[in-house]
PDB file of N, CA and C in Angstrom:
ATOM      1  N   UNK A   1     -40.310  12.505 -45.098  1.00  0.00           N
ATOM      2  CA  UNK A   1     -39.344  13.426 -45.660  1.00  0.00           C
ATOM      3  C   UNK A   1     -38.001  12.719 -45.827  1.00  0.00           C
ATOM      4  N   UNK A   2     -37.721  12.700 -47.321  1.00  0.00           N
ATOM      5  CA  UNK A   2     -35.778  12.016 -47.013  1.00  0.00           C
ATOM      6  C   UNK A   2     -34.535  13.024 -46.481  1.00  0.00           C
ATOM      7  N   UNK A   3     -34.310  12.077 -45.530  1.00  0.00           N
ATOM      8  CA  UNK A   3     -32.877  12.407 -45.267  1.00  0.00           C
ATOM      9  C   UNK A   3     -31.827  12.718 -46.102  1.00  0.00           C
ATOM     10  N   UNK A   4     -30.869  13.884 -46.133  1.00  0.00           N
ATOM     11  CA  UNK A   4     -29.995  13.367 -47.374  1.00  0.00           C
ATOM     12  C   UNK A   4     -28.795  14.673 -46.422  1.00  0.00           C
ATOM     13  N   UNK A   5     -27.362  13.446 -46.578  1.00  0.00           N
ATOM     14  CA  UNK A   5     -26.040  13.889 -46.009  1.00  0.00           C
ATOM     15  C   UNK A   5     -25.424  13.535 -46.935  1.00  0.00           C
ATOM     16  N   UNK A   6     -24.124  14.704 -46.952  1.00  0.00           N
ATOM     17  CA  UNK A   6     -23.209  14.951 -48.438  1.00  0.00           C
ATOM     18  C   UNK A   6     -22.205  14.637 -47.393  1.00  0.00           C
ATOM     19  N   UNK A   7     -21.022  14.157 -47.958  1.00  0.00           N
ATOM     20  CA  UNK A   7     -19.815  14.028 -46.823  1.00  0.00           C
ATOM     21  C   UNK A   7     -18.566  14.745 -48.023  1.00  0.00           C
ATOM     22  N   UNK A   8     -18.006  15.838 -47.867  1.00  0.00           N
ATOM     23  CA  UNK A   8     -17.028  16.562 -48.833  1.00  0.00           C
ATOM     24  C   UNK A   8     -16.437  16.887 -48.239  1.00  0.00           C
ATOM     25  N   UNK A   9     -15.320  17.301 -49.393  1.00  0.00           N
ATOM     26  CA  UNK A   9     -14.154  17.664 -49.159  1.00  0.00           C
ATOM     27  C   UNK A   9     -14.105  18.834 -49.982  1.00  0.00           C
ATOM     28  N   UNK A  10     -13.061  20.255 -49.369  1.00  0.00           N
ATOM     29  CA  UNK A  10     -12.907  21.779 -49.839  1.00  0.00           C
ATOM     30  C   UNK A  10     -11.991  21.221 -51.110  1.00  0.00           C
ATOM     31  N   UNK A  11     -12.600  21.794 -52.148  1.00  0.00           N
ATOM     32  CA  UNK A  11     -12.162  22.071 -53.768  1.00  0.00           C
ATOM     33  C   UNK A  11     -12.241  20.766 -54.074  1.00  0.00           C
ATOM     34  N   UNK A  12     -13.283  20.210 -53.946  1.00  0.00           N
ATOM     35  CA  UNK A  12     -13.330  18.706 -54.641  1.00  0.00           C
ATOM     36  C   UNK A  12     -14.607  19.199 -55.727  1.00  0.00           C
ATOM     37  N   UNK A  13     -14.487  19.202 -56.910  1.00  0.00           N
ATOM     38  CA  UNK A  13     -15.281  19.157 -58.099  1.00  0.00           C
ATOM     39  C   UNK A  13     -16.702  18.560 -57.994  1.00  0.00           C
ATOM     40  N   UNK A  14     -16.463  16.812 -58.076  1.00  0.00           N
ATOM     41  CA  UNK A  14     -17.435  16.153 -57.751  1.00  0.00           C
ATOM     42  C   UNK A  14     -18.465  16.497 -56.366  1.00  0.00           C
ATOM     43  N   UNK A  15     -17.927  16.907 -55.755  1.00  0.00           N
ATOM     44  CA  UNK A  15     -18.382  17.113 -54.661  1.00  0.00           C
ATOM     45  C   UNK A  15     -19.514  18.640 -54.623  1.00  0.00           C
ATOM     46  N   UNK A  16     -19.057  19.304 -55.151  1.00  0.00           N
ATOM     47  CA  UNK A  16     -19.323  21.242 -55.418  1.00  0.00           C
ATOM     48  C   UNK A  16     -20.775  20.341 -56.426  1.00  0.00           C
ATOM     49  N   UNK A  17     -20.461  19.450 -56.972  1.00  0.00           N
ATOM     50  CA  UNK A  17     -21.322  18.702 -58.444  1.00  0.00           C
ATOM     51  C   UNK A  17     -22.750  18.525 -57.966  1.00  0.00           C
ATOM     52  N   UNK A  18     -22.551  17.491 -56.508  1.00  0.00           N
ATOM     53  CA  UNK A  18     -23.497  16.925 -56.234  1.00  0.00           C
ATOM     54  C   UNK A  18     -24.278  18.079 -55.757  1.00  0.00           C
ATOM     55  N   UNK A  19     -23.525  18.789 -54.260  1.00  0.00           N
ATOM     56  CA  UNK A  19     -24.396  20.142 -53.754  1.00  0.00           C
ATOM     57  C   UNK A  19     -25.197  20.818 -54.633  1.00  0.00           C
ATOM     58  N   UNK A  20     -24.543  21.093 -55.849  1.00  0.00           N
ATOM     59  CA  UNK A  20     -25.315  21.547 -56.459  1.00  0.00           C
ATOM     60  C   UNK A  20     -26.875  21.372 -57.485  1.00  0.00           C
ATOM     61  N   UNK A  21     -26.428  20.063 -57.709  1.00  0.00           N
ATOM     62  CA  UNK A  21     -27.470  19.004 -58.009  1.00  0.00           C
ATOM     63  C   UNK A  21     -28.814  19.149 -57.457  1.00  0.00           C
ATOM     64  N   UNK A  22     -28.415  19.118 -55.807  1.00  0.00           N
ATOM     65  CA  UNK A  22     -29.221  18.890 -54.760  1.00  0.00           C
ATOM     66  C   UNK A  22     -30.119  19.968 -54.651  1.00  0.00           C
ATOM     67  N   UNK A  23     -29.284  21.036 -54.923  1.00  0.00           N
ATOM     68  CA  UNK A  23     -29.656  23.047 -54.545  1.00  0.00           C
ATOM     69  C   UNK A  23     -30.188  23.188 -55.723  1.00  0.00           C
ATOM     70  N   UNK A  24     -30.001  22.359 -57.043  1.00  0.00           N
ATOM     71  CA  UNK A  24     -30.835  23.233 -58.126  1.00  0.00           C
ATOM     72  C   UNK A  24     -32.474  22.659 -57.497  1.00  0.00           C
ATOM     73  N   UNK A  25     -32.432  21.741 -57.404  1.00  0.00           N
ATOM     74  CA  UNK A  25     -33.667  20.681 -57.541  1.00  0.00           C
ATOM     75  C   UNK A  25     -34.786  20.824 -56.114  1.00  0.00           C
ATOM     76  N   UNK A  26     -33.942  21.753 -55.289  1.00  0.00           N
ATOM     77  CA  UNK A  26     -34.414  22.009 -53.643  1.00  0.00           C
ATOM     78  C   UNK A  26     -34.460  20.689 -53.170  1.00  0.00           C
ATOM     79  N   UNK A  27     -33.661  20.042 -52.980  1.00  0.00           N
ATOM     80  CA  UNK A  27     -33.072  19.122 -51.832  1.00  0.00           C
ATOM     81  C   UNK A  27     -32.613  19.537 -51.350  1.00  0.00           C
ATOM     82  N   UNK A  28     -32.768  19.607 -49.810  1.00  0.00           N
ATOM     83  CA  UNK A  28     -32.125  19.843 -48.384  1.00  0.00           C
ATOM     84  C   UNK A  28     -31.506  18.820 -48.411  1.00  0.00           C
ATOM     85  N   UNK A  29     -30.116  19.111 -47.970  1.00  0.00           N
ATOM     86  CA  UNK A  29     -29.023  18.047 -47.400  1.00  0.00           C
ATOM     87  C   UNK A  29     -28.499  18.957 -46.023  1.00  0.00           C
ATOM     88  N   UNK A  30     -27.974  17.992 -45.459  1.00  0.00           N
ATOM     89  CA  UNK A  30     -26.937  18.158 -44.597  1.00  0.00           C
ATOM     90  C   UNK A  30     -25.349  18.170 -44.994  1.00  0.00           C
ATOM     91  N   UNK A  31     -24.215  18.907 -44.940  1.00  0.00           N
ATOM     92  CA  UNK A  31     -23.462  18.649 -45.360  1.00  0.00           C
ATOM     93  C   UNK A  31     -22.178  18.229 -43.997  1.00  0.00           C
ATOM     94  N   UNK A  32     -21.085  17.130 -44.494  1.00  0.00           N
ATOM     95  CA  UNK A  32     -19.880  17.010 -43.727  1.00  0.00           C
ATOM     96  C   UNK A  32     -18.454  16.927 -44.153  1.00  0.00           C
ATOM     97  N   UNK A  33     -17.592  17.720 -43.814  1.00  0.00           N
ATOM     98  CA  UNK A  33     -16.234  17.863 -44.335  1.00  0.00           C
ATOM     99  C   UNK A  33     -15.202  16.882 -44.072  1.00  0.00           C
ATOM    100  N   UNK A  34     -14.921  16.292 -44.817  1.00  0.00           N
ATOM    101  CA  UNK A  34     -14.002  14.897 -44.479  1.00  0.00           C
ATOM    102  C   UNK A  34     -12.798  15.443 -44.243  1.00  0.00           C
ATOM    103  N   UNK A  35     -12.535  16.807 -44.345  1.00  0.00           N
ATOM    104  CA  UNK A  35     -11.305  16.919 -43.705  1.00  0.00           C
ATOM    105  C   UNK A  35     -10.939  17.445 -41.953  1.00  0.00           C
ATOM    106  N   UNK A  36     -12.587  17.509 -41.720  1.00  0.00           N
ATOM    107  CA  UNK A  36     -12.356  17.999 -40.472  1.00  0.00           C
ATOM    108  C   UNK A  36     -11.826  16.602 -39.425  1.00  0.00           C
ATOM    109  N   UNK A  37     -11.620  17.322 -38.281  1.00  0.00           N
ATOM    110  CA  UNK A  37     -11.082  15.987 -37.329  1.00  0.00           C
ATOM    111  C   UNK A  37     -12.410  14.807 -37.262  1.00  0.00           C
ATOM    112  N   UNK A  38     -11.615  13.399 -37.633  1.00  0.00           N
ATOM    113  CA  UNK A  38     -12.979  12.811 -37.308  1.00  0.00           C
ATOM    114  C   UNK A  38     -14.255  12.142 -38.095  1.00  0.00           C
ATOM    115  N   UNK A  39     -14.140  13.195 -39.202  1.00  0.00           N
ATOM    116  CA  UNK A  39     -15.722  12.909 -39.997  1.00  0.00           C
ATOM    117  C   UNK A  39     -15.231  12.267 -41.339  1.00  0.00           C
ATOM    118  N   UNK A  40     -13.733  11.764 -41.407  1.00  0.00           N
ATOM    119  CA  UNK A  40     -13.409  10.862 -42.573  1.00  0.00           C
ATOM    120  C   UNK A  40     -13.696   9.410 -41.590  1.00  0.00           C
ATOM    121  N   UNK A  41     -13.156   9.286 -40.687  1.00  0.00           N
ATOM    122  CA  UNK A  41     -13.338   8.106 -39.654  1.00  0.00           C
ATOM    123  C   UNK A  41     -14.611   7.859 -39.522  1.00  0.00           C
ATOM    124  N   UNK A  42     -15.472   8.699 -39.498  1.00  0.00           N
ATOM    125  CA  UNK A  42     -17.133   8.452 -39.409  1.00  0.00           C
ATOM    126  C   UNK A  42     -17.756   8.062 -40.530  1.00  0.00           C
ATOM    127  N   UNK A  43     -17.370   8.413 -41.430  1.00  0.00           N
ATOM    128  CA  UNK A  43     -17.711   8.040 -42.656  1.00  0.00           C
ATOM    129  C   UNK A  43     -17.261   6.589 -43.047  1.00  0.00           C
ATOM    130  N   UNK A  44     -16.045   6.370 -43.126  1.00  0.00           N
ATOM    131  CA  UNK A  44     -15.294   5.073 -42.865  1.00  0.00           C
ATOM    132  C   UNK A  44     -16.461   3.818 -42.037  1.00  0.00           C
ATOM    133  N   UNK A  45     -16.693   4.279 -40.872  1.00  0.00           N
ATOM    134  CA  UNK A  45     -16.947   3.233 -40.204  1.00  0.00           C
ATOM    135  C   UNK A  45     -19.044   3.341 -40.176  1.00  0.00           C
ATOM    136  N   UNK A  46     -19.040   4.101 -40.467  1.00  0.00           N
ATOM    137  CA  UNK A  46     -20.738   3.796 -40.799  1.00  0.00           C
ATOM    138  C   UNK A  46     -20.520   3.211 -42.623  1.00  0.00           C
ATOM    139  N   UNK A  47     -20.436   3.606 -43.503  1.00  0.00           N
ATOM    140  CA  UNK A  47     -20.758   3.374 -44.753  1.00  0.00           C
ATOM    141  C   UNK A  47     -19.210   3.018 -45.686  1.00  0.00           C
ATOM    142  N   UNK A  48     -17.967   2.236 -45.025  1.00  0.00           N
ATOM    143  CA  UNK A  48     -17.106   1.740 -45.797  1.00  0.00           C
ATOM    144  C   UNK A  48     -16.240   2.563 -46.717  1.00  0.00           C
ATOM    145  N   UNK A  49     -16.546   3.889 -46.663  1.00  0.00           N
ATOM    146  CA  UNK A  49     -15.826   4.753 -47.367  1.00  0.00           C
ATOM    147  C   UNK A  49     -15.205   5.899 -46.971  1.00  0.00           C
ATOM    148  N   UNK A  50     -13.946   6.310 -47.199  1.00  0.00           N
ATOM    149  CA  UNK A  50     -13.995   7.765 -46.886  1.00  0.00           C
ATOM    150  C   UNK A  50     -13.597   8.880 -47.632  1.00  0.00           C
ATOM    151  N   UNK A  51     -13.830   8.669 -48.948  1.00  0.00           N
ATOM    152  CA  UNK A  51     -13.324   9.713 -49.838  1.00  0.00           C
ATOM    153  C   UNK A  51     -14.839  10.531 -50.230  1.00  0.00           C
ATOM    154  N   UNK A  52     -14.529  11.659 -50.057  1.00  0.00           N
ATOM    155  CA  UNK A  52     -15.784  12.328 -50.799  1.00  0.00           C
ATOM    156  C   UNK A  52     -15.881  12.933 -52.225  1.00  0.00           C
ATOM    157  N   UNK A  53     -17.090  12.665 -53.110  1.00  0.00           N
ATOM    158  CA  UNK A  53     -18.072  12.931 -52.252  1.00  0.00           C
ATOM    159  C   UNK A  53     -18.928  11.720 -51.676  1.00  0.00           C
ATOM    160  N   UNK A  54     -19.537  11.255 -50.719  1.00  0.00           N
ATOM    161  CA  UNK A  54     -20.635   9.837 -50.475  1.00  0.00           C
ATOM    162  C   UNK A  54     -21.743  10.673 -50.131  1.00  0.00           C
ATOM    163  N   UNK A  55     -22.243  10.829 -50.954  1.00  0.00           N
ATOM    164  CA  UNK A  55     -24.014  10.706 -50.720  1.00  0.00           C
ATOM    165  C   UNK A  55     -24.893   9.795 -49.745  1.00  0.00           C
ATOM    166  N   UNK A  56     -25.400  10.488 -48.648  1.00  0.00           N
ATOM    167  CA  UNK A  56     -26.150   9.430 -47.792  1.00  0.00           C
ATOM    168  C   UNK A  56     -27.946   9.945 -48.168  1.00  0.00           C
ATOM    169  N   UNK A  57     -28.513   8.976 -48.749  1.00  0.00           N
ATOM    170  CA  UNK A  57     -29.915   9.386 -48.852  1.00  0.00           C
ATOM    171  C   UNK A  57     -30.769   8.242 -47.882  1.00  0.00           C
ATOM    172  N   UNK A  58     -31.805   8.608 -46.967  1.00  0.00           N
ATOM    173  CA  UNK A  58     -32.166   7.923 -45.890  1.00  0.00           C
ATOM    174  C   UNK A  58     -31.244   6.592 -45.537  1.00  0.00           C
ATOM    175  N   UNK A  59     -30.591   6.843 -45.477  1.00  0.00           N
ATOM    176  CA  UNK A  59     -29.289   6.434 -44.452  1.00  0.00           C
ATOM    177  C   UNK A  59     -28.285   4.959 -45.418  1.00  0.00           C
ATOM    178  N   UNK A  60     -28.809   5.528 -46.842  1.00  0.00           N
ATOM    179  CA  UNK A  60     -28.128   4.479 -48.061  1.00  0.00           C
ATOM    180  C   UNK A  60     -27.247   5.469 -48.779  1.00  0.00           C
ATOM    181  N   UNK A  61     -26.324   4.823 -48.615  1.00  0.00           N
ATOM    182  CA  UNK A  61     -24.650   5.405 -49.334  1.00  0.00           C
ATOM    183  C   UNK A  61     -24.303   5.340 -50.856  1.00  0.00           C
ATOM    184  N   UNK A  62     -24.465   6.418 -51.456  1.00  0.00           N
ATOM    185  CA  UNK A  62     -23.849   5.945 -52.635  1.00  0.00           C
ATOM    186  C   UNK A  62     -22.665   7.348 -52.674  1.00  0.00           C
ATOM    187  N   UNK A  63     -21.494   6.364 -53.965  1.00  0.00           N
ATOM    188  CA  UNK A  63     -20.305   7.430 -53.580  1.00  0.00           C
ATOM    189  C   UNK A  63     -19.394   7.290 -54.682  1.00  0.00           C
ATOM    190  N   UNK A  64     -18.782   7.644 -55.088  1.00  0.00           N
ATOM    191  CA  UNK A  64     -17.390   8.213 -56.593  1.00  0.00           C
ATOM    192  C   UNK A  64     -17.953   9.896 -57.130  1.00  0.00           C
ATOM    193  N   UNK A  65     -17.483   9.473 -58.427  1.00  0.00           N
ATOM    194  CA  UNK A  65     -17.336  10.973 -59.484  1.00  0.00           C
ATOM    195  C   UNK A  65     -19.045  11.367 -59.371  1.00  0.00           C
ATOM    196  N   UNK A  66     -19.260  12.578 -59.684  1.00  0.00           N
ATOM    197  CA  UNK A  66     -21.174  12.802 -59.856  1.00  0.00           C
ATOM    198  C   UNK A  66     -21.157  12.505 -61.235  1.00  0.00           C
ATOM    199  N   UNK A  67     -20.761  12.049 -61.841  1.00  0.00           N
ATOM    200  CA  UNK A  67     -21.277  11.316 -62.998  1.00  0.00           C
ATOM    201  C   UNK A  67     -21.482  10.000 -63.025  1.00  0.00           C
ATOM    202  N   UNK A  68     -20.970   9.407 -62.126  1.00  0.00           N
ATOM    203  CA  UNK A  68     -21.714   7.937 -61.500  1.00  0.00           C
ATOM    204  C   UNK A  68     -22.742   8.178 -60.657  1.00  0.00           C
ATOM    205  N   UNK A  69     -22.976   8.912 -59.566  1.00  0.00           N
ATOM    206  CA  UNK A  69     -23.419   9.172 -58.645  1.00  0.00           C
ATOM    207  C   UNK A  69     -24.914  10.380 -59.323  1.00  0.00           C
ATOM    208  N   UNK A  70     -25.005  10.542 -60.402  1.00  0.00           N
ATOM    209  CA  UNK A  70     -26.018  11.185 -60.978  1.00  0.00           C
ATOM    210  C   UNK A  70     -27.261  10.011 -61.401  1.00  0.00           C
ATOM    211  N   UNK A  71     -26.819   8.769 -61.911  1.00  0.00           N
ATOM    212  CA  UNK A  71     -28.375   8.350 -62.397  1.00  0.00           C
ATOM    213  C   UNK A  71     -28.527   7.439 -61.209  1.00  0.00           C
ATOM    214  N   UNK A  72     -27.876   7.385 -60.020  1.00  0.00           N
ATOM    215  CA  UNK A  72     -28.741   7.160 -58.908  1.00  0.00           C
ATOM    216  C   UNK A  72     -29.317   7.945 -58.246  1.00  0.00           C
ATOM    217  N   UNK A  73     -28.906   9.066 -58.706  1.00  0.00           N
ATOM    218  CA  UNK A  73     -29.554  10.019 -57.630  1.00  0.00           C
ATOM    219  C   UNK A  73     -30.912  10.759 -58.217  1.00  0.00           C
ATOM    220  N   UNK A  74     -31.160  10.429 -59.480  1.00  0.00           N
ATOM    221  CA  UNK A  74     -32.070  10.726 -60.498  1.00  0.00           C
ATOM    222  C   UNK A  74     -33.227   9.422 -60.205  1.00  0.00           C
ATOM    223  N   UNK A  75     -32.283   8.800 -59.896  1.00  0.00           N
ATOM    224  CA  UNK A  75     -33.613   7.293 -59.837  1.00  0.00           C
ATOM    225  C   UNK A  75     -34.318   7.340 -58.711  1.00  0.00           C
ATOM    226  N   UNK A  76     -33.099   7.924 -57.819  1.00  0.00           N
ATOM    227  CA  UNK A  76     -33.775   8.165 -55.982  1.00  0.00           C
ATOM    228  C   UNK A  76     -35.005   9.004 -56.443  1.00  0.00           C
ATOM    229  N   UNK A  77     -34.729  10.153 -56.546  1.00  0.00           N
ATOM    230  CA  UNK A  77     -35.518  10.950 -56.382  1.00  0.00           C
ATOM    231  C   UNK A  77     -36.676  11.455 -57.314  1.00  0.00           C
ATOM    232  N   UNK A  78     -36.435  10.149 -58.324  1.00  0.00           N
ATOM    233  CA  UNK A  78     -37.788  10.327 -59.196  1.00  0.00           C
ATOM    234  C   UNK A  78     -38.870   9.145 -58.499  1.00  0.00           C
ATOM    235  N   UNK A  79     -38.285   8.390 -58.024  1.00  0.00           N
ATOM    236  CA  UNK A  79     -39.244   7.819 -57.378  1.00  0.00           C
ATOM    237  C   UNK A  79     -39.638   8.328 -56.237  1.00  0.00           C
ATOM    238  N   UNK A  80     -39.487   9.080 -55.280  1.00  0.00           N
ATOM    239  CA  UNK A  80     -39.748   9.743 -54.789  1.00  0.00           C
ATOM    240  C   UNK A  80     -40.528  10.967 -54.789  1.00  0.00           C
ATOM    241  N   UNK A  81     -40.833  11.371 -55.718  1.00  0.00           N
ATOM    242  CA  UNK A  81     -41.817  12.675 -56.406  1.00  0.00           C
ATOM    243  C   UNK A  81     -43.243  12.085 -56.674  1.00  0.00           C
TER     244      UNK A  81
END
């Protein structure tokens, strides 16, 4: 089963983009708020980034606008089907 963690931020576009992506298609994610205490620093120091949105799919990071972040996530998960 893949893993898949969203790391966002409240009223971020891209971010609302991907969730939704995920929810049309029934991908379960986990989600994390980079503004809470902490989980920008976690993000930072596992996967080099901390702006959301970063997509973690079995424990590989991809991350910018969901229009970059769409034909990887199309490639993930067509190979995967």
């Amino acid at each position: 089963m893949t893993e898949v963690l969203v790391y966002t931020s409240p009223g971020c576009p891209d971010c609302a983009a991907v969730k939704r992506y995920l929810t049309e298609r029934g991908i379960a994610f986990d989600e994390r708020d980079v503004s809470r205490p902490g989980v920008a620093e976690e993000a930072k120091a596992r996967y080099g980034v901390r702006v959301a949105p970063i997509t973690v799919i079995d424990g590989v990071a991809t991350y910018g606008i969901f229009a970059d972040q769409k034909p990887r996530l199309e490639a993930t998960f067509n190979r995967s089907t």
